[in-house]
N, C-alpha and C. Protein backbone atom coordinates (compact mmCIF):
# COMPACT_ATOMS: atom_id res chain seq x y z
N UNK A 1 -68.01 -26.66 97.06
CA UNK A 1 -67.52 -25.30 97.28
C UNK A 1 -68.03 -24.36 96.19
N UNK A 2 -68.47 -24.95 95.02
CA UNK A 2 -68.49 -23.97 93.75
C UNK A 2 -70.18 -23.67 94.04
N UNK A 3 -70.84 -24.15 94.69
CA UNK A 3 -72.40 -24.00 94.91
C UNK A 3 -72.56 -22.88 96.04
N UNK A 4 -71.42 -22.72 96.84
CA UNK A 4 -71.19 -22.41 97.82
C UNK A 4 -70.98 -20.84 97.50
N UNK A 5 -70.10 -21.23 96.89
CA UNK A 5 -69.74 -19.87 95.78
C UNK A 5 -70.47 -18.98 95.30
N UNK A 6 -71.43 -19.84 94.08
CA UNK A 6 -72.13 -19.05 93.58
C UNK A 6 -73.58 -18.45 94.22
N UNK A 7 -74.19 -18.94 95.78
CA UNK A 7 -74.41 -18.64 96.92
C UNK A 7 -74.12 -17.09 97.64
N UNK A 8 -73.07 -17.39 97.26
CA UNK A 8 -71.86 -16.04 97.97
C UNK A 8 -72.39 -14.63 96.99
N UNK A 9 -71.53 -15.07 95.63
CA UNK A 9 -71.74 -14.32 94.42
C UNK A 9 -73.74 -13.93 95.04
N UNK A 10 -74.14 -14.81 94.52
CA UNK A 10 -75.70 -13.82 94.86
C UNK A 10 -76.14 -12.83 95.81
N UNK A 11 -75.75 -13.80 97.14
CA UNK A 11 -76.16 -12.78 97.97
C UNK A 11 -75.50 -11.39 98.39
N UNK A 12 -73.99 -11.24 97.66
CA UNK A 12 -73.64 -9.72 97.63
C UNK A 12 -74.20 -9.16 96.45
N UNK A 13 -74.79 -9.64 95.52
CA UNK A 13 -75.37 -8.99 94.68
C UNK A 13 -76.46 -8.63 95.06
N UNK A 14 -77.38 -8.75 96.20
CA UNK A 14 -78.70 -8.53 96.85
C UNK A 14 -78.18 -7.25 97.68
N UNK A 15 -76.62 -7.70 97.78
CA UNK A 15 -76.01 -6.55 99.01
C UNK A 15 -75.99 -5.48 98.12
N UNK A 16 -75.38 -5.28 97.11
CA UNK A 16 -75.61 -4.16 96.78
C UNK A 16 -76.58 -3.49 95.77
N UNK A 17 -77.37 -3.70 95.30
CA UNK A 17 -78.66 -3.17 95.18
C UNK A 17 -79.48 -2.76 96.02
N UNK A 18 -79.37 -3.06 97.74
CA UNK A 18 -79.86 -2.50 99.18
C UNK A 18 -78.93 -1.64 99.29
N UNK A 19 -77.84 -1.35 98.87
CA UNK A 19 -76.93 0.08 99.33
C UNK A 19 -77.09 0.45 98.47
N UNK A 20 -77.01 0.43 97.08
CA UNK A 20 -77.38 1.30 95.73
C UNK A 20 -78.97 1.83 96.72
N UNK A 21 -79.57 0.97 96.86
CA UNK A 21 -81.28 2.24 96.81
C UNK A 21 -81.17 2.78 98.21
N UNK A 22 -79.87 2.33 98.98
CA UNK A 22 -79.99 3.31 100.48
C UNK A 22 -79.31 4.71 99.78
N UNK A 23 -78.28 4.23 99.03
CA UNK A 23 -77.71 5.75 98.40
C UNK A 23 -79.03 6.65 97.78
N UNK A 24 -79.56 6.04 97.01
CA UNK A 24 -80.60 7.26 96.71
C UNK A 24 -81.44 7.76 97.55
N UNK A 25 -81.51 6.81 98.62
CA UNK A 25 -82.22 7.85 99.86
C UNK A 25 -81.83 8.86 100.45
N UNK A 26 -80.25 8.26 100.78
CA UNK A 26 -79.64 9.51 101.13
C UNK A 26 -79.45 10.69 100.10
N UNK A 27 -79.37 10.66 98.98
CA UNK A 27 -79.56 11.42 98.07
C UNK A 27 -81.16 12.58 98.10
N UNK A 28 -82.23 11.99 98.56
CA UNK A 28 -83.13 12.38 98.52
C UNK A 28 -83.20 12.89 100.08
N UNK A 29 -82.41 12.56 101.14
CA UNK A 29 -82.34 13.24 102.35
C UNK A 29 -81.49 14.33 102.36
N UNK A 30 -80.24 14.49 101.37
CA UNK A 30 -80.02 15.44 101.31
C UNK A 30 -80.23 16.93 101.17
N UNK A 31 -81.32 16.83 100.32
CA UNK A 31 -82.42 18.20 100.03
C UNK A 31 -82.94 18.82 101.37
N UNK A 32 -83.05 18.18 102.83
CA UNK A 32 -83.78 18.44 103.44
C UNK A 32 -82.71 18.30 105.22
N UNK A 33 -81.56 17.78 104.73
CA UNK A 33 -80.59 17.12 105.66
C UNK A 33 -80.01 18.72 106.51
N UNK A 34 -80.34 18.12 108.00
CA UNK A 34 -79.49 19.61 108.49
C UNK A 34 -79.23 18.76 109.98
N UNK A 35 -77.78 19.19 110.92
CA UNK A 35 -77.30 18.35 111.88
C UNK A 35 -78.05 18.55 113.31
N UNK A 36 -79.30 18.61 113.01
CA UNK A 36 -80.36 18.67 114.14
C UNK A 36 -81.25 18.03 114.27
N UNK A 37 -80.70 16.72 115.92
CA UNK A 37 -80.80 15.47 115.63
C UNK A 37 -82.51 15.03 115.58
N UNK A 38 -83.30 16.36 116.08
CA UNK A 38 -85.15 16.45 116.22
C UNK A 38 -85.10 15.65 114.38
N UNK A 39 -84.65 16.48 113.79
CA UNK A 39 -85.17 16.60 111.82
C UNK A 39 -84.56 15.76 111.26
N UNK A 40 -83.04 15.09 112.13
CA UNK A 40 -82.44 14.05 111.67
C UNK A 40 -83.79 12.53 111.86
N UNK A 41 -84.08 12.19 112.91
CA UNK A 41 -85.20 11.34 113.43
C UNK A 41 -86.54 11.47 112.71
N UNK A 42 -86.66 12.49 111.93
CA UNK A 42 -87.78 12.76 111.44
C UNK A 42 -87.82 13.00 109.95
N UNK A 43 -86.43 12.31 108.96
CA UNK A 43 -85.94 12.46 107.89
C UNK A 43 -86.73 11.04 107.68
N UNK A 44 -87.50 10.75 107.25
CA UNK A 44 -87.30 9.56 106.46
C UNK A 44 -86.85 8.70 105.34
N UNK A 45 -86.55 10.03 104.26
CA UNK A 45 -85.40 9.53 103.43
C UNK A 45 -84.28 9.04 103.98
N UNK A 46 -83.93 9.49 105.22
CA UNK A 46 -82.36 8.99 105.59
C UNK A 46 -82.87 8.26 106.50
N UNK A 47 -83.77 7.80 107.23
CA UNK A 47 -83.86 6.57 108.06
C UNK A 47 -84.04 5.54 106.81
N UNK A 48 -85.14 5.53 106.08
CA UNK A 48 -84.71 4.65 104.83
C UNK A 48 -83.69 4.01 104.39
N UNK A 49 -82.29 5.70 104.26
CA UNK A 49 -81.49 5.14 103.53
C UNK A 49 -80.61 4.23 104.67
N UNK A 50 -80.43 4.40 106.08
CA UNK A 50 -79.78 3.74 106.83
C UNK A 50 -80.26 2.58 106.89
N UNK A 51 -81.36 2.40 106.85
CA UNK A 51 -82.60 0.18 106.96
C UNK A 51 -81.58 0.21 105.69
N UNK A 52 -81.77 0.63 104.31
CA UNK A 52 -81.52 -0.35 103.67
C UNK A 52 -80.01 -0.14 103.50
N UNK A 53 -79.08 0.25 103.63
CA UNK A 53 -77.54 0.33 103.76
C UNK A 53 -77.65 -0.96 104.83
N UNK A 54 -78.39 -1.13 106.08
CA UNK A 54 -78.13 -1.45 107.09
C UNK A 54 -78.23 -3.40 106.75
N UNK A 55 -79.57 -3.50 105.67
CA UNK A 55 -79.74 -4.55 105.48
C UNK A 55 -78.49 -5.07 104.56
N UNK A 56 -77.97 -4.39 103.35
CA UNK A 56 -76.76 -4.47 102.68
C UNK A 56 -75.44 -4.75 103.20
N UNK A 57 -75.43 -4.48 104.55
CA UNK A 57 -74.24 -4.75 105.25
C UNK A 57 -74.19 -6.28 105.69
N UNK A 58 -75.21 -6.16 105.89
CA UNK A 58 -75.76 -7.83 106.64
C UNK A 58 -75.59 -8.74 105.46
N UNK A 59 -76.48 -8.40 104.44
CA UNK A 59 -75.91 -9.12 103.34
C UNK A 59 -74.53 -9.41 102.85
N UNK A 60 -73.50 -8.46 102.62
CA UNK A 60 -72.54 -8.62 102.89
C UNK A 60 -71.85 -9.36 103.68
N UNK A 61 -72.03 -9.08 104.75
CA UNK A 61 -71.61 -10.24 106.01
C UNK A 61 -71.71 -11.77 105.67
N UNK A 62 -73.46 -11.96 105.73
CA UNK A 62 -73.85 -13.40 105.31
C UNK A 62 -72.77 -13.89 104.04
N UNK A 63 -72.97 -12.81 102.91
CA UNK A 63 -72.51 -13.52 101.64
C UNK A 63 -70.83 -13.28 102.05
N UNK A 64 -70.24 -13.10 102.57
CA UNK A 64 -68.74 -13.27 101.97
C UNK A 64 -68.23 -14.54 103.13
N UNK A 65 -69.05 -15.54 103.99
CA UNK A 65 -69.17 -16.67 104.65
C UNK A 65 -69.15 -18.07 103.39
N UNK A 66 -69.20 -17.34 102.21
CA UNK A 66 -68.87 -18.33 101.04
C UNK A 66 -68.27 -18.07 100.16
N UNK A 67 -66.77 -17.70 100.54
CA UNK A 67 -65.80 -17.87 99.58
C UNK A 67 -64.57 -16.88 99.76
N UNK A 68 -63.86 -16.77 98.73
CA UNK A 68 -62.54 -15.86 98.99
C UNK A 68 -62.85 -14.36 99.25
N UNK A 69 -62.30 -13.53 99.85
CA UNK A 69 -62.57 -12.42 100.26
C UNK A 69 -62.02 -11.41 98.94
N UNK A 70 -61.15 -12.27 98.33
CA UNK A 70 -60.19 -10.90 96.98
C UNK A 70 -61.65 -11.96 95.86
N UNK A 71 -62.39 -12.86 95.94
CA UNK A 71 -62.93 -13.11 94.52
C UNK A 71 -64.45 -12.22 94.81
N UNK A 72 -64.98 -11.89 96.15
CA UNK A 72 -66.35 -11.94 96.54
C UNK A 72 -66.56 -10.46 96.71
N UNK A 73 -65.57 -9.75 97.21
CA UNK A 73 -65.76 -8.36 97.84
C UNK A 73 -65.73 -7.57 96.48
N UNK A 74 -64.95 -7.54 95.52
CA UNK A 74 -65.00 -6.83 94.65
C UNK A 74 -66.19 -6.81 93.67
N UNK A 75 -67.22 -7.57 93.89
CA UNK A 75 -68.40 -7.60 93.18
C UNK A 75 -69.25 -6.53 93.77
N UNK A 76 -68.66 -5.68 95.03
CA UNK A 76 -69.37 -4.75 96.34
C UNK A 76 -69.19 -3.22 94.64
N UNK A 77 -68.05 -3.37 94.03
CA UNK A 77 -68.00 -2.33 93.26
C UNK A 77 -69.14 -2.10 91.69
N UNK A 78 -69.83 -3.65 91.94
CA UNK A 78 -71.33 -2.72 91.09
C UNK A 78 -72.25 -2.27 91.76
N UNK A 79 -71.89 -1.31 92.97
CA UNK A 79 -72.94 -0.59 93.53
C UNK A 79 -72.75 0.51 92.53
N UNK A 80 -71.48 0.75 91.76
CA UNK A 80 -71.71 2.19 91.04
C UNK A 80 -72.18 1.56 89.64
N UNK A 81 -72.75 0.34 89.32
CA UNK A 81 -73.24 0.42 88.02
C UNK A 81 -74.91 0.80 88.89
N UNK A 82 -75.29 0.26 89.68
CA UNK A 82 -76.77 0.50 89.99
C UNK A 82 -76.90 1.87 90.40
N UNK A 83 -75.65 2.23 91.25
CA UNK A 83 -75.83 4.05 91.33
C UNK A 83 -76.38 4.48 90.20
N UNK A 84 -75.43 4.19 89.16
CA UNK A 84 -75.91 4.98 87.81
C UNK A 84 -76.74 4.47 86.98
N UNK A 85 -77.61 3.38 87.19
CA UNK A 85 -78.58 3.23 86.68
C UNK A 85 -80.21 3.96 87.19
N UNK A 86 -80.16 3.82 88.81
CA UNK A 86 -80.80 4.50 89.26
C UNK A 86 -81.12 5.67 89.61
N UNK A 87 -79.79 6.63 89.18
CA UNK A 87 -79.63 8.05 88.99
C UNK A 87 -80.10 8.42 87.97
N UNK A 88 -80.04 7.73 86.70
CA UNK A 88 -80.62 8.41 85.73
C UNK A 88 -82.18 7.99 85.41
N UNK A 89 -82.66 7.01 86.32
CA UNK A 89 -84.34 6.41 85.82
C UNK A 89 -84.81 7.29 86.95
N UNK A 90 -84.23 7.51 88.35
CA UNK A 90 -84.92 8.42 89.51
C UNK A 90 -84.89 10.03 89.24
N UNK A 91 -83.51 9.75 89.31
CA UNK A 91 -82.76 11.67 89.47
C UNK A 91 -82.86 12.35 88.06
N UNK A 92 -82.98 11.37 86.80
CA UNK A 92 -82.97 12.43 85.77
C UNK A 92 -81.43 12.83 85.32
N UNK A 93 -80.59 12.11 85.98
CA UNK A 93 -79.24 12.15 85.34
C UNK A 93 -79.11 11.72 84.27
N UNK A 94 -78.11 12.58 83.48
CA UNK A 94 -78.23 12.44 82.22
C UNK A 94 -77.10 11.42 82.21
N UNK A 95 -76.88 10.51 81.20
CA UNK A 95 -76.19 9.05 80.58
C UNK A 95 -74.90 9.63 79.81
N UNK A 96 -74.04 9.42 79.63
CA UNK A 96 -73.26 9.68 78.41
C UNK A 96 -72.32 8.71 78.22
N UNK A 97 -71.34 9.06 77.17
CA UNK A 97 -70.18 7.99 77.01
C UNK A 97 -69.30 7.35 77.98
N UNK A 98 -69.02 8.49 78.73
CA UNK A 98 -67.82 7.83 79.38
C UNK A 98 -68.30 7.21 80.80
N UNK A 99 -69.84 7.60 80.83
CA UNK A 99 -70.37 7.09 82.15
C UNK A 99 -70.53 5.29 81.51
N UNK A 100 -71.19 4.79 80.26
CA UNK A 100 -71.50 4.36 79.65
C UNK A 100 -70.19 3.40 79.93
N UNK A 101 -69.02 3.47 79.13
CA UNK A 101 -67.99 3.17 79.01
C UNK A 101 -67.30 2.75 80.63
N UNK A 102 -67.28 3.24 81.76
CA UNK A 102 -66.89 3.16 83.02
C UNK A 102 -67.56 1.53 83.63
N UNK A 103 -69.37 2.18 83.23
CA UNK A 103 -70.46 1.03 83.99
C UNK A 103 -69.60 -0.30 83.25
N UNK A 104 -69.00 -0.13 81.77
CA UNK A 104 -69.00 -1.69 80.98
C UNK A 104 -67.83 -2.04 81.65
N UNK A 105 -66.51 -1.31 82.10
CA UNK A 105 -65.15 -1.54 82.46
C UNK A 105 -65.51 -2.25 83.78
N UNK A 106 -66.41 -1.69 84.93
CA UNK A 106 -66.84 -2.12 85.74
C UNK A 106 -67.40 -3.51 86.39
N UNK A 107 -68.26 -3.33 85.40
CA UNK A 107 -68.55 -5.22 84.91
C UNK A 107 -67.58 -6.22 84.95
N UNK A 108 -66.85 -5.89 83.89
CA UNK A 108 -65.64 -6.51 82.74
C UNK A 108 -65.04 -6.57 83.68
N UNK A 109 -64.44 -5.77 84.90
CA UNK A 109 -63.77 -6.16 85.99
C UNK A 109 -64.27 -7.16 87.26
N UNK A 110 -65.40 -6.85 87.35
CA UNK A 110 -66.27 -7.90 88.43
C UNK A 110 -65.93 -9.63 88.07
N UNK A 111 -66.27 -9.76 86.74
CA UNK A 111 -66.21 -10.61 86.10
C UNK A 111 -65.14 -11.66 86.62
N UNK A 112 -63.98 -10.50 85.55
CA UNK A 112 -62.31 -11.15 85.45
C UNK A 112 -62.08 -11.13 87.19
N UNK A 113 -62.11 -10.88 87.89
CA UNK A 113 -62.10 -11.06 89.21
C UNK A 113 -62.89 -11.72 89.58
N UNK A 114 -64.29 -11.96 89.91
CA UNK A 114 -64.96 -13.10 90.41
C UNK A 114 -65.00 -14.76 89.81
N UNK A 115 -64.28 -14.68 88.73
CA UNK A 115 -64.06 -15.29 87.60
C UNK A 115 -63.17 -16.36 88.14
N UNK A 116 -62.24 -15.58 88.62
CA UNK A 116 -60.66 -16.25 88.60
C UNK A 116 -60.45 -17.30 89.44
N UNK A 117 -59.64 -18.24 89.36
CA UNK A 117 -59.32 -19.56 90.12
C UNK A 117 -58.89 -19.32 91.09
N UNK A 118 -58.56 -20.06 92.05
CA UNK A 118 -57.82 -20.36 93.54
C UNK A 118 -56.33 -20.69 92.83
């Protein structure tokens, strides 16, 4: 079960790094995003960002087929450490303390939760 596990653990970690970089698509479809479905079809930032959200879901799916749902799902919440890693190497967002401080709490929580026994 513990192979099984750490199985699990990976492949939502594949899950969300495919929704972290679908978010920046949509981020980058935003600039250009308007509810007219011709320019919607013809966005490719946001068809982008939907494949790879789309593949992230799947991942998801596959990976939580190995193991507890309260130890596996909450690892779905370092999509905001990769948000903010990739916001500031793409977008030019600027870094600071308390963003700094949030990403480490973030972790530190994945952890103590994926961590924990049956």
């Amino acid at each position: 079960m513990k192979e099984n596990f750490k199985l699990g653990v990976l492949i939502i970690l594949f899950c969300t790094i495919f929704t972290s970089v679908g978010q920046l698509f949509f981020k980058y479809s935003s600039e250009t995003f308007t509810l007219n479905i011709f320019e919607m079809l013809t966005n490719y930032n946001l068809l982008l960002g939907f494949l790879f959200y789309g593949v992230g879901a799947a991942l998801l799916i596959v990976g939580l087929k190995f193991g507890d749902l309260s130890r596996l799902y909450p690892i779905v919440s370092l999509n905001f450490v990769w948000v903010t890693i990739i916001s500031v190497i793409f977008l030019g967002e600027k870094l600071n303390s308390f963003k700094i401080n949030a990403v480490i709490l973030v972790i530190f929580g994945v952890v103590l939760i994926g961590g924990s026994q049956k």
